[in-house]
N, C-alpha and C. Protein backbone atom coordinates (compact mmCIF):
# COMPACT_ATOMS: atom_id res chain seq x y z
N UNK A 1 -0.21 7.62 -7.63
CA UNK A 1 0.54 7.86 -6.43
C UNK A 1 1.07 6.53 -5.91
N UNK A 2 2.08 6.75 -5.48
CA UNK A 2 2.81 5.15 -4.63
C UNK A 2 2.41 5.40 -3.44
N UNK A 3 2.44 3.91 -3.12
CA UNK A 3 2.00 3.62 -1.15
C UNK A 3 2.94 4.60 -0.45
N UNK A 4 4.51 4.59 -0.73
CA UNK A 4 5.48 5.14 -0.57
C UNK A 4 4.98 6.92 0.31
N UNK A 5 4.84 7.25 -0.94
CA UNK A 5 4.21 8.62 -0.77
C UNK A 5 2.69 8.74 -0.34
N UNK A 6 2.35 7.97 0.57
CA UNK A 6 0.93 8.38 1.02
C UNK A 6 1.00 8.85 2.50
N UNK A 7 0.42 9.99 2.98
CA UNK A 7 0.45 10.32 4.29
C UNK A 7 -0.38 9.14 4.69
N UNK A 8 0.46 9.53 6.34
CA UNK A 8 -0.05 7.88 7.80
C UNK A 8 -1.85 8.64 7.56
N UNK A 9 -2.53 7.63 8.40
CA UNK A 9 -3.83 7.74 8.69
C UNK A 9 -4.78 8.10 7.37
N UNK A 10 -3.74 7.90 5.59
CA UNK A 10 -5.18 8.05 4.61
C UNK A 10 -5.37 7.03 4.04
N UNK A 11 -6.77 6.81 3.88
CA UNK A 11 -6.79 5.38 2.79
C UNK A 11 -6.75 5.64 2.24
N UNK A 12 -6.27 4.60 1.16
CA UNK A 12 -6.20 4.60 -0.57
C UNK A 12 -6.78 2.65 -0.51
N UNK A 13 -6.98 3.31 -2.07
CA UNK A 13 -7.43 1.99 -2.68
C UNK A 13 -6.03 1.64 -3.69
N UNK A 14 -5.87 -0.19 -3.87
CA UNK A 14 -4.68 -0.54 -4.26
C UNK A 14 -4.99 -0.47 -6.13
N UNK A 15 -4.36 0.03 -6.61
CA UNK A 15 -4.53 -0.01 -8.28
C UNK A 15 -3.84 -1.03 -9.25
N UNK A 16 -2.94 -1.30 -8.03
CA UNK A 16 -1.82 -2.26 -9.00
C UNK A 16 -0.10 -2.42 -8.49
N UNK A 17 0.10 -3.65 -8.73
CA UNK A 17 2.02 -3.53 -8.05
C UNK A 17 2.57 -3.60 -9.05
N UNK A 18 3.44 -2.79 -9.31
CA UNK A 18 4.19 -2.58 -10.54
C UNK A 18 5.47 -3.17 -10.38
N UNK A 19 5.86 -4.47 -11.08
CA UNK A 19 6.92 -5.05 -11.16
C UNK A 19 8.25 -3.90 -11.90
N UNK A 20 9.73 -4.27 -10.84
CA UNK A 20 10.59 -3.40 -11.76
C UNK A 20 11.73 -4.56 -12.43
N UNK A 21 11.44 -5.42 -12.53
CA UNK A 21 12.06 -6.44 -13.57
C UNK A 21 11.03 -7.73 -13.74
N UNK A 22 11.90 -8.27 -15.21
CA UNK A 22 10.82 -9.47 -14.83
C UNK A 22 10.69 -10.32 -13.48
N UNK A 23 10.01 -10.89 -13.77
CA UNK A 23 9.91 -12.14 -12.86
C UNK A 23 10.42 -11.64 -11.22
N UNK A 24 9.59 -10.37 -10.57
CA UNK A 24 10.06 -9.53 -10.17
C UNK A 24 9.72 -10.46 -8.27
N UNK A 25 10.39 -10.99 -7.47
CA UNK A 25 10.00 -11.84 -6.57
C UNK A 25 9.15 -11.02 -5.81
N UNK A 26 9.77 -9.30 -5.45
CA UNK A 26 9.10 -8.76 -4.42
C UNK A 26 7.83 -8.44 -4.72
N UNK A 27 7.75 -7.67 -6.21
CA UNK A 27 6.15 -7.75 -6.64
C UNK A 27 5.12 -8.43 -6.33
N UNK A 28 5.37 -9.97 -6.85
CA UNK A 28 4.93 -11.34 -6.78
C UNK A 28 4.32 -11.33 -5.15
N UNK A 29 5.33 -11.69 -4.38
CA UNK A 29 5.23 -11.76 -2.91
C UNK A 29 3.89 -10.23 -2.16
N UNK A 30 4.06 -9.47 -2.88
CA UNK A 30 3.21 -8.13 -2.47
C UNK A 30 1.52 -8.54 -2.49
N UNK A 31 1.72 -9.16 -3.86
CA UNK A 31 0.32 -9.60 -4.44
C UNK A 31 -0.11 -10.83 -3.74
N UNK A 32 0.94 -11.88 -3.69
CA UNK A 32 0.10 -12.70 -2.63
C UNK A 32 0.21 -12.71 -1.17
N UNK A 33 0.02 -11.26 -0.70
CA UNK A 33 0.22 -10.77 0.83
C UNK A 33 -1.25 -9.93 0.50
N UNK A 34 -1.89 -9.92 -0.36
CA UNK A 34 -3.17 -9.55 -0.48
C UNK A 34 -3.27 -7.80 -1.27
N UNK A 35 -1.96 -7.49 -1.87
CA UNK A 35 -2.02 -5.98 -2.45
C UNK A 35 -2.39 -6.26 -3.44
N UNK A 36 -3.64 -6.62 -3.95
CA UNK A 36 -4.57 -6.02 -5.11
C UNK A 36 -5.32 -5.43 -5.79
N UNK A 37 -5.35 -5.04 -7.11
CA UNK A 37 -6.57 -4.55 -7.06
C UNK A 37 -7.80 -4.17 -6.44
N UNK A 38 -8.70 -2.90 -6.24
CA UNK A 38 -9.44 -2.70 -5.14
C UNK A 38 -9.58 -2.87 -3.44
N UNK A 39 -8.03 -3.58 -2.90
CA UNK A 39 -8.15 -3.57 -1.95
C UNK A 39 -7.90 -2.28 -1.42
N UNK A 40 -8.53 -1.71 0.44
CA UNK A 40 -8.03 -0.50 1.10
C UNK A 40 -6.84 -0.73 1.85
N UNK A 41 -6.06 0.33 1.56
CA UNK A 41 -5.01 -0.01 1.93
C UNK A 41 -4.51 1.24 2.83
N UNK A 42 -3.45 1.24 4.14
CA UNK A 42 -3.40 2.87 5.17
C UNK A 42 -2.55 2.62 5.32
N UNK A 43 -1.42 3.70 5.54
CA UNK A 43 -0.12 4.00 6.08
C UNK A 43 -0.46 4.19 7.76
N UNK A 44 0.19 3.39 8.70
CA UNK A 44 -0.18 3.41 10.22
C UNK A 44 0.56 4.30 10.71
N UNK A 45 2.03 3.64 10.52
CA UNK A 45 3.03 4.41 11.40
C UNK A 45 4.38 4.44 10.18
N UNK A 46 4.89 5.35 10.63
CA UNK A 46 7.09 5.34 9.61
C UNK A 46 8.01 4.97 11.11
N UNK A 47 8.47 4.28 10.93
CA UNK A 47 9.45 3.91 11.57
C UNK A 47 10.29 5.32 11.85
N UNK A 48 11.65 5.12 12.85
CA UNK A 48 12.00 6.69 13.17
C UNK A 48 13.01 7.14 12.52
N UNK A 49 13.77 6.10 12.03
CA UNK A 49 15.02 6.39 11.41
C UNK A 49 14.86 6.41 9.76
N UNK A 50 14.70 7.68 8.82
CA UNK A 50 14.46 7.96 7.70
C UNK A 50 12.85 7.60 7.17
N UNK A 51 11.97 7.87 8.22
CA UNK A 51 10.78 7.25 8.43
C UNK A 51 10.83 5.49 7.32
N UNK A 52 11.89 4.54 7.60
CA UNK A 52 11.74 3.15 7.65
C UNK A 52 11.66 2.39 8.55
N UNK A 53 10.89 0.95 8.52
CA UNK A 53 9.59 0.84 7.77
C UNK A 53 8.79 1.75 8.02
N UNK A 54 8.20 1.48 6.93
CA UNK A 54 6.32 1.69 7.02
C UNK A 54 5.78 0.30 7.48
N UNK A 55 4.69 0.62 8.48
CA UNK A 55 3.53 -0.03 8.80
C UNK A 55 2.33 0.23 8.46
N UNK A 56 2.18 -0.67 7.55
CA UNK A 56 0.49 -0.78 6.15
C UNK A 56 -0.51 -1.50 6.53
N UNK A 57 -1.31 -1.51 6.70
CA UNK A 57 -2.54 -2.35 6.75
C UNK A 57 -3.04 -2.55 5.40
N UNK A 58 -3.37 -3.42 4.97
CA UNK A 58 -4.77 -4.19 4.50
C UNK A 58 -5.39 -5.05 4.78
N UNK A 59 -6.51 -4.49 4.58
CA UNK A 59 -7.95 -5.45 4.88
C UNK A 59 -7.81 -5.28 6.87
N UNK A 60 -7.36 -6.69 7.46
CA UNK A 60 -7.34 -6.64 8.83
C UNK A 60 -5.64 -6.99 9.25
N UNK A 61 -4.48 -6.61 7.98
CA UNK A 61 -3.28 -7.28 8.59
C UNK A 61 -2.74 -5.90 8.47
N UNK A 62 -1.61 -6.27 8.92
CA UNK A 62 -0.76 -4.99 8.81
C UNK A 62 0.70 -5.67 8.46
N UNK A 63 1.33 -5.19 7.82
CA UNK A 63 2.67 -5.18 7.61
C UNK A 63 4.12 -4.43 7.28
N UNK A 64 5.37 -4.63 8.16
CA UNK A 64 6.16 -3.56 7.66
C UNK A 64 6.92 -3.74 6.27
N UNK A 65 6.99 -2.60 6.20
CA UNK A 65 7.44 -2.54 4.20
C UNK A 65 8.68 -1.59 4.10
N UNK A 66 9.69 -1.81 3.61
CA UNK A 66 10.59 -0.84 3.26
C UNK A 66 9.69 0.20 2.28
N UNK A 67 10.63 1.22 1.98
CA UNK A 67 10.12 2.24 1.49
C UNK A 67 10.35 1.83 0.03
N UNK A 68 11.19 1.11 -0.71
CA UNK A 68 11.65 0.80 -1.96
C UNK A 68 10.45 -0.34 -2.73
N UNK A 69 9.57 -1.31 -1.46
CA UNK A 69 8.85 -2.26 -1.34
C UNK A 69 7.33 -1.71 -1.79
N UNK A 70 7.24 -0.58 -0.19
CA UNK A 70 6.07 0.17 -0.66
C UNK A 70 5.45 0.99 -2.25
N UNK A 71 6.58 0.94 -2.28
CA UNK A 71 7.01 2.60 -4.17
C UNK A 71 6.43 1.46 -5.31
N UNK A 72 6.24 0.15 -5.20
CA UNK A 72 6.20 -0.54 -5.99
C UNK A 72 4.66 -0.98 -6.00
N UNK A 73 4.10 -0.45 -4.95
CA UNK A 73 2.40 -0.49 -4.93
C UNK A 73 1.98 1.05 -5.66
N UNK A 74 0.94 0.80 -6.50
CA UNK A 74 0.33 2.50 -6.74
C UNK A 74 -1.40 2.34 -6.39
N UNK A 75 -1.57 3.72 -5.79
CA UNK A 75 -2.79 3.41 -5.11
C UNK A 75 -3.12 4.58 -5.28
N UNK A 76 -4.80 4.69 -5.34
CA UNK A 76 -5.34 5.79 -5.46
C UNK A 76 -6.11 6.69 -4.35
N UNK A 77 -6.24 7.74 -4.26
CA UNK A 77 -7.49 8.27 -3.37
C UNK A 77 -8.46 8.33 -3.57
N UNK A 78 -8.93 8.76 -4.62
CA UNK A 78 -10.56 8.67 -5.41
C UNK A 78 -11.17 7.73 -5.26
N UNK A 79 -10.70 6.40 -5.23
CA UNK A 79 -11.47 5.36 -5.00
C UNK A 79 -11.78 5.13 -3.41
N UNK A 80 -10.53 5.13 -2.79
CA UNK A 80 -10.65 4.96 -1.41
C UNK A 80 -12.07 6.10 -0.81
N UNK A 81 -11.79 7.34 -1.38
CA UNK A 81 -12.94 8.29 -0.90
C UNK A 81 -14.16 7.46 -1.06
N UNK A 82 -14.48 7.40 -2.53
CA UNK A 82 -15.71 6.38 -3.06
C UNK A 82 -16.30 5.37 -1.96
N UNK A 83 -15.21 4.32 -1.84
CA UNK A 83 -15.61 3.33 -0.75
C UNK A 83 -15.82 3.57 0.41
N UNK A 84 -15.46 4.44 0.77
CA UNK A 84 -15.49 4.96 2.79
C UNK A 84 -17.09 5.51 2.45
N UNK A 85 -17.49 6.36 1.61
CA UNK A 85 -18.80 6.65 1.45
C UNK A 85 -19.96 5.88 1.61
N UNK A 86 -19.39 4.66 0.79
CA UNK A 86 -20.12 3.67 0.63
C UNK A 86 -20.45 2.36 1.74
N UNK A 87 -19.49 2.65 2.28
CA UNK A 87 -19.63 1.88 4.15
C UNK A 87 -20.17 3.06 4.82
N UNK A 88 -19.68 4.20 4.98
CA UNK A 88 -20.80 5.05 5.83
C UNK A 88 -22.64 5.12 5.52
């Protein structure tokens, strides 16, 4: 599943940013904004106009993301379930 397509208020866990060319800047830039592997990651809010941005959290930041930006993260639920368990 992409960040893109995740309903506001669910976590997911981050699986991976999938570059769509080489040497892909926005990818790059995603990953060192902290979208990696195993991090939790939540959709907050959609902006109002074509719900753009999204406002994402990870970890304790939040940031807005176009929707073309977000599509390029894939993240799972299964894991995110896993971990919320595991802090409760």
């Amino acid at each position: 599943m992409k960040l893109s397509e995740l309903q506001r208020r669910t976590a997911a866990i981050v699986e991976a940013v999938e570059d769509q060319a080489p040497n892909d800047a926005i990818a790059r830039r995603l990953r060192e904004l902290g979208f990696v592997r195993g991090e939790r990651v939540e959709v907050m809010a959609a902006g109002p106009v074509s719900k753009e941005p999204l406002l994402v959290q990870i970890g304790f930041t939040r940031f807005a993301l176009r929707r073309t930006e977000a599509a390029r993260v894939r993240v799972s639920l299964e894991g995110a379930q896993a971990a919320a368990g595991a802090i409760a």
